[in-house]
C-alpha atoms as a PDB file:
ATOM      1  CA  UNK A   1      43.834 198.525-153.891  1.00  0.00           C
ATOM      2  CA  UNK A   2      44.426 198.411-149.965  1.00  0.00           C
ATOM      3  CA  UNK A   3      40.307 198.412-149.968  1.00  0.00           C
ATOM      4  CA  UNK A   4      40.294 195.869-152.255  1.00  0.00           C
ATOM      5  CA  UNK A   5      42.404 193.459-149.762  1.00  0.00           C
ATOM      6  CA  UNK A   6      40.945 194.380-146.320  1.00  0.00           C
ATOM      7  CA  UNK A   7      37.327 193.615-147.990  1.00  0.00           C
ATOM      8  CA  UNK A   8      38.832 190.231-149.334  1.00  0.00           C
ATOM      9  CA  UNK A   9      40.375 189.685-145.744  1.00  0.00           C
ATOM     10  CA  UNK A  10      37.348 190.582-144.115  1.00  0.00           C
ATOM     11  CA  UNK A  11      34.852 187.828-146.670  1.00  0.00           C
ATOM     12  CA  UNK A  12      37.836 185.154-146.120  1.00  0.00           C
ATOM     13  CA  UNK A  13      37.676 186.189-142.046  1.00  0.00           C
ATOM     14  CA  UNK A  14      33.829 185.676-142.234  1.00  0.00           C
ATOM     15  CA  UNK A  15      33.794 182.565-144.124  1.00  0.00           C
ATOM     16  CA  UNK A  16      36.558 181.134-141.879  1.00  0.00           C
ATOM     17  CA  UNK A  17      34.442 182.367-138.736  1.00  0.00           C
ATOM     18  CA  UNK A  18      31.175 180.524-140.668  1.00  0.00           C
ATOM     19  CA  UNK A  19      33.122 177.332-141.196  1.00  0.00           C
ATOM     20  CA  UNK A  20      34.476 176.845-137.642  1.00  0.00           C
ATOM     21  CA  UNK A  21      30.899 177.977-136.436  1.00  0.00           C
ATOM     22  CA  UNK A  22      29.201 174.988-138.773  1.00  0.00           C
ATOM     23  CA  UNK A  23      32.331 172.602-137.953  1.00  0.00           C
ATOM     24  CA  UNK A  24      31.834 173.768-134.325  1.00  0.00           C
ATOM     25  CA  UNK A  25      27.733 173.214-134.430  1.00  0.00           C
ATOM     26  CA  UNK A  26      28.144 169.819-136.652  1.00  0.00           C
ATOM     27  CA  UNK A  27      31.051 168.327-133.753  1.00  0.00           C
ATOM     28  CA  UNK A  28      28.561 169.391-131.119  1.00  0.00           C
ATOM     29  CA  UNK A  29      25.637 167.226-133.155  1.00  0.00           C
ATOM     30  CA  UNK A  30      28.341 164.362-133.362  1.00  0.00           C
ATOM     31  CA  UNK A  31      29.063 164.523-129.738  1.00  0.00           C
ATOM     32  CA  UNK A  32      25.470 164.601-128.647  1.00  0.00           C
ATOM     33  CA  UNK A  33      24.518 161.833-131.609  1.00  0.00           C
ATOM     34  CA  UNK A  34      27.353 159.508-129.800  1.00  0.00           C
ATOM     35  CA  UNK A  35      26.011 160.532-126.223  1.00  0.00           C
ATOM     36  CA  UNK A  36      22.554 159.596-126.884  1.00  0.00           C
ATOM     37  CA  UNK A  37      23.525 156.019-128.933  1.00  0.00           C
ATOM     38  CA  UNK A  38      25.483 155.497-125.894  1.00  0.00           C
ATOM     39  CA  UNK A  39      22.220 156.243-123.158  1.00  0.00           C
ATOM     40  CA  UNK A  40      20.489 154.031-125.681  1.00  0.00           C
ATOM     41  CA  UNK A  41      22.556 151.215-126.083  1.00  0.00           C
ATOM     42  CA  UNK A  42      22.796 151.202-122.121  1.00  0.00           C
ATOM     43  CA  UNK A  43      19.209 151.580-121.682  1.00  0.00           C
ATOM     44  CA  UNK A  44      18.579 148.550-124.071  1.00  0.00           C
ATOM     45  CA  UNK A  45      21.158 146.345-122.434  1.00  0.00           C
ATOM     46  CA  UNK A  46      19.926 147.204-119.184  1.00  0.00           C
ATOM     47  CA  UNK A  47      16.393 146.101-120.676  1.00  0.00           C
ATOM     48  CA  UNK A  48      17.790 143.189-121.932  1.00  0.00           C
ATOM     49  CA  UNK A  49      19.444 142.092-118.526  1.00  0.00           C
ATOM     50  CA  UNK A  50      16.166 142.746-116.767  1.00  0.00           C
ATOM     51  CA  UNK A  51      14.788 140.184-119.287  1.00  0.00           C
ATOM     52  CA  UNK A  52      17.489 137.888-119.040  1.00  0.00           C
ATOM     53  CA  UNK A  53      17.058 137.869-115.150  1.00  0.00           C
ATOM     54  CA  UNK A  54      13.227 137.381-115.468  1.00  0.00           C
ATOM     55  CA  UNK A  55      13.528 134.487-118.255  1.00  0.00           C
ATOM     56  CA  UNK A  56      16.524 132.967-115.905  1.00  0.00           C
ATOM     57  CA  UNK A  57      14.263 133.180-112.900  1.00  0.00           C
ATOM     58  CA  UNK A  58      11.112 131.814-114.015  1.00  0.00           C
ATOM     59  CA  UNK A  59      12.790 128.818-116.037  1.00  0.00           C
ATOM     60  CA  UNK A  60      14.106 127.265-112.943  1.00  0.00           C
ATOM     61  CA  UNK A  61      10.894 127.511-110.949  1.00  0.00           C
ATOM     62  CA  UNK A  62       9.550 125.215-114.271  1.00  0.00           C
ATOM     63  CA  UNK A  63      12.552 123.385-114.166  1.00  0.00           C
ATOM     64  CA  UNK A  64      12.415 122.879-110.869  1.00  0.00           C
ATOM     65  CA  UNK A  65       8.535 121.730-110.850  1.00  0.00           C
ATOM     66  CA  UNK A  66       9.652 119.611-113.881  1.00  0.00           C
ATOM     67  CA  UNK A  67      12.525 117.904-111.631  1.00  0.00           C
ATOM     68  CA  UNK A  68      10.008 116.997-108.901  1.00  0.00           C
ATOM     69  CA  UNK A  69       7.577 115.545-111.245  1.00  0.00           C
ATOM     70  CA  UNK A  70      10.109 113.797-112.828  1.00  0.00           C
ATOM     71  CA  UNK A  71      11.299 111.954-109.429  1.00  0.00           C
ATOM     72  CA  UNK A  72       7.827 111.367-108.372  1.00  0.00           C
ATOM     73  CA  UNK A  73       7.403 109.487-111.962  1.00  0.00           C
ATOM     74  CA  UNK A  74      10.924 107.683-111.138  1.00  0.00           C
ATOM     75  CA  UNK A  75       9.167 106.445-107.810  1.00  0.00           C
ATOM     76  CA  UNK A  76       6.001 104.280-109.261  1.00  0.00           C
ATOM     77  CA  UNK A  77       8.505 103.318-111.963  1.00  0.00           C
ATOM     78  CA  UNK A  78      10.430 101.613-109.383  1.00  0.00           C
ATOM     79  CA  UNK A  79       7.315 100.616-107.289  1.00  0.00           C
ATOM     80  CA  UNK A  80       6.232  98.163-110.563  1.00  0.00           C
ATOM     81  CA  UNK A  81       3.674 100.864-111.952  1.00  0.00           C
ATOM     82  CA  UNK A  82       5.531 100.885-115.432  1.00  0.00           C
ATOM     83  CA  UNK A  83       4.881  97.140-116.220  1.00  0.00           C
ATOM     84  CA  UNK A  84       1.144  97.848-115.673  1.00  0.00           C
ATOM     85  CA  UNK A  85       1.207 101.306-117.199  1.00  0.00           C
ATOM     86  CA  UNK A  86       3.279 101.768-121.021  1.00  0.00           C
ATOM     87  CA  UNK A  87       1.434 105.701-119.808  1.00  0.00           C
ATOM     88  CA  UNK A  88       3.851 106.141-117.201  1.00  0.00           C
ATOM     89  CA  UNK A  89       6.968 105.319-118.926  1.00  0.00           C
ATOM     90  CA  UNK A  90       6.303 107.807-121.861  1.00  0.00           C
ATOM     91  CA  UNK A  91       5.219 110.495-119.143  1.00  0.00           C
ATOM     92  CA  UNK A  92       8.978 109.905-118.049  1.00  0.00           C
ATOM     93  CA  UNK A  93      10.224 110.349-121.335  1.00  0.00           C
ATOM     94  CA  UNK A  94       7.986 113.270-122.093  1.00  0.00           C
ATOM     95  CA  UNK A  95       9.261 115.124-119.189  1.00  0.00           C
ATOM     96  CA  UNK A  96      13.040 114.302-119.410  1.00  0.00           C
ATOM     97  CA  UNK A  97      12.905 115.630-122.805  1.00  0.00           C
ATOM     98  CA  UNK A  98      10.823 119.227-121.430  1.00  0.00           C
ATOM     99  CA  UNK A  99      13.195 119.490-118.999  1.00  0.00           C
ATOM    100  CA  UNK A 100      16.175 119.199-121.766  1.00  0.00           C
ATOM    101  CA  UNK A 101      14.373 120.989-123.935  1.00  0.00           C
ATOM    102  CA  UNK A 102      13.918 124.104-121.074  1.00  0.00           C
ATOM    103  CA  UNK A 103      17.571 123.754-119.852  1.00  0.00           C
ATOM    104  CA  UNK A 104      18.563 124.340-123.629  1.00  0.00           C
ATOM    105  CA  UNK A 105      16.459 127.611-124.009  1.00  0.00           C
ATOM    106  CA  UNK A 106      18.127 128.732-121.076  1.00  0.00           C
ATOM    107  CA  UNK A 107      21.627 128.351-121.683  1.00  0.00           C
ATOM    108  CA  UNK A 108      20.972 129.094-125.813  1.00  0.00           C
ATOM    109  CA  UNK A 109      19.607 132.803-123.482  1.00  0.00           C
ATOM    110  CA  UNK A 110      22.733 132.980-121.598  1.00  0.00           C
ATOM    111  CA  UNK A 111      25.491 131.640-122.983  1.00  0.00           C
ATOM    112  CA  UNK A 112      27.009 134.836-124.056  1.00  0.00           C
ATOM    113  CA  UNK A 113      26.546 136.826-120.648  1.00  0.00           C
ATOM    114  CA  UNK A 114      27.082 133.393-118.674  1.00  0.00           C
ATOM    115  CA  UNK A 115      30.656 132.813-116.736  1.00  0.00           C
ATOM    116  CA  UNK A 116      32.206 129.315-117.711  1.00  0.00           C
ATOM    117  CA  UNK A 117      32.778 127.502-114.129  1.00  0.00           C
ATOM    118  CA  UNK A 118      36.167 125.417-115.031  1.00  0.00           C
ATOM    119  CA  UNK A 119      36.853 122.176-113.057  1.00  0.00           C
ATOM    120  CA  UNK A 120      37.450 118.447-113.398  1.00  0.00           C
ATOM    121  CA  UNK A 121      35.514 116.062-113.298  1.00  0.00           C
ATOM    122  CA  UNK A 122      35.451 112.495-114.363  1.00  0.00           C
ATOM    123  CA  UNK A 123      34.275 111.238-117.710  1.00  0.00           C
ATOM    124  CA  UNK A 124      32.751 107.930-116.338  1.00  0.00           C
ATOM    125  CA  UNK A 125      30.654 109.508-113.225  1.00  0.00           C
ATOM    126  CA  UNK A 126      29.296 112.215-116.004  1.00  0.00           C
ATOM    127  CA  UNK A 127      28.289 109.184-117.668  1.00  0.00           C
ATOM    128  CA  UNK A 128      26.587 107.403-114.656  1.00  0.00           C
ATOM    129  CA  UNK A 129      24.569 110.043-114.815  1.00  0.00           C
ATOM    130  CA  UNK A 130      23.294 109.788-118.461  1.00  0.00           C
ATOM    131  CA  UNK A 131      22.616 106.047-117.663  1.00  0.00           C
ATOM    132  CA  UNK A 132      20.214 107.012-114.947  1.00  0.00           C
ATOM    133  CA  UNK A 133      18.242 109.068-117.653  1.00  0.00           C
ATOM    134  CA  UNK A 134      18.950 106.271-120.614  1.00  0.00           C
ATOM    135  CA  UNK A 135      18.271 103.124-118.376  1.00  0.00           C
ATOM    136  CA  UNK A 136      16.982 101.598-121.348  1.00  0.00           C
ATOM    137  CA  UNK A 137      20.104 102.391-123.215  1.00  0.00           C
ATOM    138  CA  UNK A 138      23.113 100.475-123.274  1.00  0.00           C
ATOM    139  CA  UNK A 139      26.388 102.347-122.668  1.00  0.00           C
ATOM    140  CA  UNK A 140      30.039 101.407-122.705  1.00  0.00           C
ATOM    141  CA  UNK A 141      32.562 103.098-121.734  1.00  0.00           C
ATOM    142  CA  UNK A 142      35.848 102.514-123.748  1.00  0.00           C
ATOM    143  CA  UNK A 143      38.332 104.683-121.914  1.00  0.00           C
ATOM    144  CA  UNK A 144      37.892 106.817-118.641  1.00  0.00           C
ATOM    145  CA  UNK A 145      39.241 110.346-118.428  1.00  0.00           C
ATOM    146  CA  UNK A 146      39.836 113.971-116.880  1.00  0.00           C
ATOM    147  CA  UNK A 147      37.956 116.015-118.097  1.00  0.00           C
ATOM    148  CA  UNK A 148      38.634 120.005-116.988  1.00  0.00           C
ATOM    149  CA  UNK A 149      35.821 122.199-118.338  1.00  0.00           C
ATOM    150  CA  UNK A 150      32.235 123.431-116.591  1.00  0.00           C
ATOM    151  CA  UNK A 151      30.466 120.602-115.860  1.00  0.00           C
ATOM    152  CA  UNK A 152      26.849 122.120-116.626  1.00  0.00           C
ATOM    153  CA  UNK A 153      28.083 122.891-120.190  1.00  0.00           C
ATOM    154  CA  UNK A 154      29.416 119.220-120.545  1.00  0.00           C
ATOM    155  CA  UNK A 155      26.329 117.349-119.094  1.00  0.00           C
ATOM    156  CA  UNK A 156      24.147 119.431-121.476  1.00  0.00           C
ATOM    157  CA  UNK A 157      26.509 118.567-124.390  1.00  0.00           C
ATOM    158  CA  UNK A 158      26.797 115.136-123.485  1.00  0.00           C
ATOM    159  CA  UNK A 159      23.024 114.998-122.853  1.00  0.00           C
ATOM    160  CA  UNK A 160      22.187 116.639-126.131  1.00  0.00           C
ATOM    161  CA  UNK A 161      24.534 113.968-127.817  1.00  0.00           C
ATOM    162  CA  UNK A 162      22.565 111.325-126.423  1.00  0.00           C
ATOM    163  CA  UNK A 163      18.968 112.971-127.163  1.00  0.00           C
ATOM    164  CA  UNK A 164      20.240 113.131-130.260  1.00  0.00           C
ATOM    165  CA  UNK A 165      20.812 109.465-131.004  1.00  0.00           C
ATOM    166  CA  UNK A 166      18.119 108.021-129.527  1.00  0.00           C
ATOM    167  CA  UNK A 167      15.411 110.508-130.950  1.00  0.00           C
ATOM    168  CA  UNK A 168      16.951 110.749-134.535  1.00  0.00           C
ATOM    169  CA  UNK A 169      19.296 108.371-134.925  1.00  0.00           C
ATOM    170  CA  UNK A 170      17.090 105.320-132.692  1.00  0.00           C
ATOM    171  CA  UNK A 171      20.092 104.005-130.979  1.00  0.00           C
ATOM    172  CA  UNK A 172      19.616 101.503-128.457  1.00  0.00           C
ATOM    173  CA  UNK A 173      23.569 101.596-127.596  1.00  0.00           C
ATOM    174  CA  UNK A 174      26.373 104.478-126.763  1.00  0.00           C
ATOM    175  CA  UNK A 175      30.033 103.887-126.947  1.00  0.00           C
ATOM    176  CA  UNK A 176      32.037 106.227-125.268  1.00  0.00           C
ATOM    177  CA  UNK A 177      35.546 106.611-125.934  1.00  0.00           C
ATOM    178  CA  UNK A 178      38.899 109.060-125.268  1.00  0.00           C
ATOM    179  CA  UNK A 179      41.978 109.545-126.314  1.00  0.00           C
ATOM    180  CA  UNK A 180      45.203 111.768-125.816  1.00  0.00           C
ATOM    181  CA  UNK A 181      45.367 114.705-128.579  1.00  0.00           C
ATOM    182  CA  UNK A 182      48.563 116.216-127.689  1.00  0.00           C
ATOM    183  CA  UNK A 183      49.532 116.664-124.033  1.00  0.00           C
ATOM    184  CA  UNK A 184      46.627 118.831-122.615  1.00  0.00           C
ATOM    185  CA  UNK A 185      43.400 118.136-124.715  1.00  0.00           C
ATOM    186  CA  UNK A 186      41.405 114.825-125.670  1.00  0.00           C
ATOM    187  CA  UNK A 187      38.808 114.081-127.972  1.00  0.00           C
ATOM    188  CA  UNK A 188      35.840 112.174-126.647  1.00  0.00           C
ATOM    189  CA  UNK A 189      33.934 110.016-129.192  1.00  0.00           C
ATOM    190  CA  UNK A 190      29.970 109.643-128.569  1.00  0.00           C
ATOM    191  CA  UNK A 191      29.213 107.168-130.980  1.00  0.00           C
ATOM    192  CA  UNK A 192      25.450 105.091-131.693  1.00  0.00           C
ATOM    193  CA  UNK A 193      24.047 102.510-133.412  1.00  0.00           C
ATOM    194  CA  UNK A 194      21.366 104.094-134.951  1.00  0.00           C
ATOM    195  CA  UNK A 195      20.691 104.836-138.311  1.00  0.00           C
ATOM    196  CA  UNK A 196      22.875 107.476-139.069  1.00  0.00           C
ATOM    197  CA  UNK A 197      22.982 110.832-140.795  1.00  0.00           C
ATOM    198  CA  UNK A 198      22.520 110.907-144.664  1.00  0.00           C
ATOM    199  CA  UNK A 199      23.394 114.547-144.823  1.00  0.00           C
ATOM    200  CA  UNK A 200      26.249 116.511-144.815  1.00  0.00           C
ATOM    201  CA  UNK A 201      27.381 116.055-140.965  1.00  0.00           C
ATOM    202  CA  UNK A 202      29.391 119.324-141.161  1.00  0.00           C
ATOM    203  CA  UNK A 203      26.344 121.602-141.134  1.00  0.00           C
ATOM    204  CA  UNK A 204      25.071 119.133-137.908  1.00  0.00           C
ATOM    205  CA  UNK A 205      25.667 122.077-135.123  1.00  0.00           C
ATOM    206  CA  UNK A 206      26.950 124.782-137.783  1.00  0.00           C
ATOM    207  CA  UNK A 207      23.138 126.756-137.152  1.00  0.00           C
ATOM    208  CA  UNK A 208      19.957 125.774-136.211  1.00  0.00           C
ATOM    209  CA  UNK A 209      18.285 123.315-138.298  1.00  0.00           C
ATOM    210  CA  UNK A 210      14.681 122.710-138.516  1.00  0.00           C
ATOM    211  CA  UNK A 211      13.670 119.343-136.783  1.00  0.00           C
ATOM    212  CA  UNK A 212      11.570 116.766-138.923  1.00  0.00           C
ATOM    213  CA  UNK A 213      10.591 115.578-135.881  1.00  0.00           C
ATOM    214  CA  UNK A 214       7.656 117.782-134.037  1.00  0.00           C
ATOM    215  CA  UNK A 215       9.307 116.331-130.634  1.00  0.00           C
ATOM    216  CA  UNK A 216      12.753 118.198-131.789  1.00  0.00           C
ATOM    217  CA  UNK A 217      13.216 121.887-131.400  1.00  0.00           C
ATOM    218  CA  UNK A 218      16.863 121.822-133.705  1.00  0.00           C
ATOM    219  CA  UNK A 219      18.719 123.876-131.221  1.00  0.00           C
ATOM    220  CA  UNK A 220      20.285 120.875-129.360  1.00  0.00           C
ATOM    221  CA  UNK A 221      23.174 120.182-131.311  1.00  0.00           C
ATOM    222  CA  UNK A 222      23.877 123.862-132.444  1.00  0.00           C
ATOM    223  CA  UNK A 223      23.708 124.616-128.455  1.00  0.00           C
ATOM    224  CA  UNK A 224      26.729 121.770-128.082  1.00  0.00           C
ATOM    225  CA  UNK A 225      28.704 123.208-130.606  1.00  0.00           C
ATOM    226  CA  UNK A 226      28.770 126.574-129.138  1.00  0.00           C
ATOM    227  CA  UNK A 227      29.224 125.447-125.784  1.00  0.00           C
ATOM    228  CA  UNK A 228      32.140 123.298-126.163  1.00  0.00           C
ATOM    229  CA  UNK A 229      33.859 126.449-128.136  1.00  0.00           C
ATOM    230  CA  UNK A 230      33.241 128.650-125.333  1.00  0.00           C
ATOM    231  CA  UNK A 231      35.325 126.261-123.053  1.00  0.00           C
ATOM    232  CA  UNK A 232      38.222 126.568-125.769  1.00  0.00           C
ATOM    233  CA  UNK A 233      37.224 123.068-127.457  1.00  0.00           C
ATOM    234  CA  UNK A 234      36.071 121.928-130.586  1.00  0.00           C
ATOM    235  CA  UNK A 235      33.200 119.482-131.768  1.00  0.00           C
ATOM    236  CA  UNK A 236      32.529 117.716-135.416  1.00  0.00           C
ATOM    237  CA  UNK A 237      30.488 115.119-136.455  1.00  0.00           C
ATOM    238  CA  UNK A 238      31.867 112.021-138.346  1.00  0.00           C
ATOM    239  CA  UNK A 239      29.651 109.049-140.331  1.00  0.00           C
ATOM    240  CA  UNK A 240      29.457 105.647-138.855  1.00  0.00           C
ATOM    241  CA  UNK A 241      28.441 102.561-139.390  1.00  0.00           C
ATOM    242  CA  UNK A 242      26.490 102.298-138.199  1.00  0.00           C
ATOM    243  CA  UNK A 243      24.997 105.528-136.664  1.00  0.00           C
ATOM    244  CA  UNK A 244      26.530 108.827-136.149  1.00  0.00           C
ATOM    245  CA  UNK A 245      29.994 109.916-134.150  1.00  0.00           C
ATOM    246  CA  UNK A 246      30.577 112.760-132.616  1.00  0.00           C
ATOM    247  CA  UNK A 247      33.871 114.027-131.256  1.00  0.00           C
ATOM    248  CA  UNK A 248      34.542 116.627-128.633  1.00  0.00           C
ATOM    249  CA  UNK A 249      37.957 117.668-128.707  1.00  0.00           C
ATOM    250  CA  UNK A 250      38.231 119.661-125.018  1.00  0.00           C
ATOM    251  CA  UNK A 251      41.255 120.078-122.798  1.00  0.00           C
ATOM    252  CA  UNK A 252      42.010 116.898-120.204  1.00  0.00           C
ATOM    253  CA  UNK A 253      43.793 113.653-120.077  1.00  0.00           C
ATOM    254  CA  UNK A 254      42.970 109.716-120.013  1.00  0.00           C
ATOM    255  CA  UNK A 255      42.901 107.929-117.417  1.00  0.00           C
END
């Protein structure tokens, strides 16, 4: 009987000894599993940052080629060259819209890893700058404000806005507008006179939507919406008539 017990001690002793030696050899093949996702994951992201960096680099060398053409373009404009040349004033509008197109690709890149610069600014000099762009537009400017976010994110949503109405919609005018939403944010309105949106304007921004237009790349408005979030906002897109609306809700204050 006694043998009988120290044989069945001595099989449950082994199989104890074989379970914490496969639990022992399976934790170590866990450990070294997580180790190596880790060296991987680290190696990728430092693959990706590389990429990031060389993609970040070489699109402002373009964009800055792109700017210089652009002014030189701006110069005969002004010299008279336009009214003899039609040429020369799509050339302009070729390039302003390679340069938007560029500076969206860049921030779509980098707009996760990116740091949001927060400061104010005014609504109305933002907008002097879109009328430089737009000459041909008309834009009026409702209601000034303070705006308080990163100033390359607005002028790329604001610019994108614009784009947007003029390529798709065929606006030839811009109202601007703000008003008080509670005591620390506003919502902007952006709204045309172009012929509008006949689909459903929720999904305008929700993901990127194929462009009918082979001068559109559909990441424009999907790029504002994911912008203005990042700086804590909010945008939507509301039917007009005519044309298309779009409010920015984003922290500031009339003034």
């Amino acid at each position: 009987m006694n043998s009988i017990v120290a044989a069945s001690g001595q099989e449950m002793s082994r199989t104890h000894r074989m379970f914490m030696w496969e639990g022992s050899i399976l934790l170590a093949a866990l450990v070294i599993g997580g180790l190596a996702l880790i060296f991987l994951s680290y190696r990728d992201e430092k693959r990706h940052e590389q990429l990031r960096t060389f993609f970040a680099t070489f699109s402002h060398d373009i964009k800055t080629s792109i700017t210089r053409l652009r002014l030189q373009a701006e110069v005969l404009e002004e010299d008279g060259a336009s009214q003899q040349s039609p040429v020369l004033q799509r050339l302009i509008k070729d390039i302003s819209r390679l340069d938007l197109q560029l500076e969206n690709s860049l921030l779509l890149s980098t707009s996760d890893a990116q740091k949001l610069l927060i400061e104010k600014m005014s609504l109305s000099k933002l907008i002097e700058s879109m009328r430089i762009q737009w000459s041909e537009l008309d834009f009026r400017l409702q209601q000034d404000a303070e705006i308080v976010a990163d100033k390359r994110a607005m002028v790329s949503v604001l610019r994108n806005l614009i784009h947007n109405a003029v390529l798709h919609g065929q606006a030839t005018s811009i109202e601007i507008s703000a008003k008080a939403v509670g005591s620390e944010q506003i919502e902007i309105a952006v709204q045309d006179n172009g012929k509008g949106y006949n689909g459903d304007v929720d999904l305008l921004g929700a993901e990127v939507l194929p462009s009918k237009n082979e001068r559109g790349n559909g990441i424009g408005l999907y790029l504002c919406r994911r912008l203005v979030k990042k700086m804590g906002g909010d945008l939507r897109f509301e039917h007009a008539k005519p044309g298309l609306r779009a409010v920015v809700l984003i922290t500031g204050r009339p003034l």
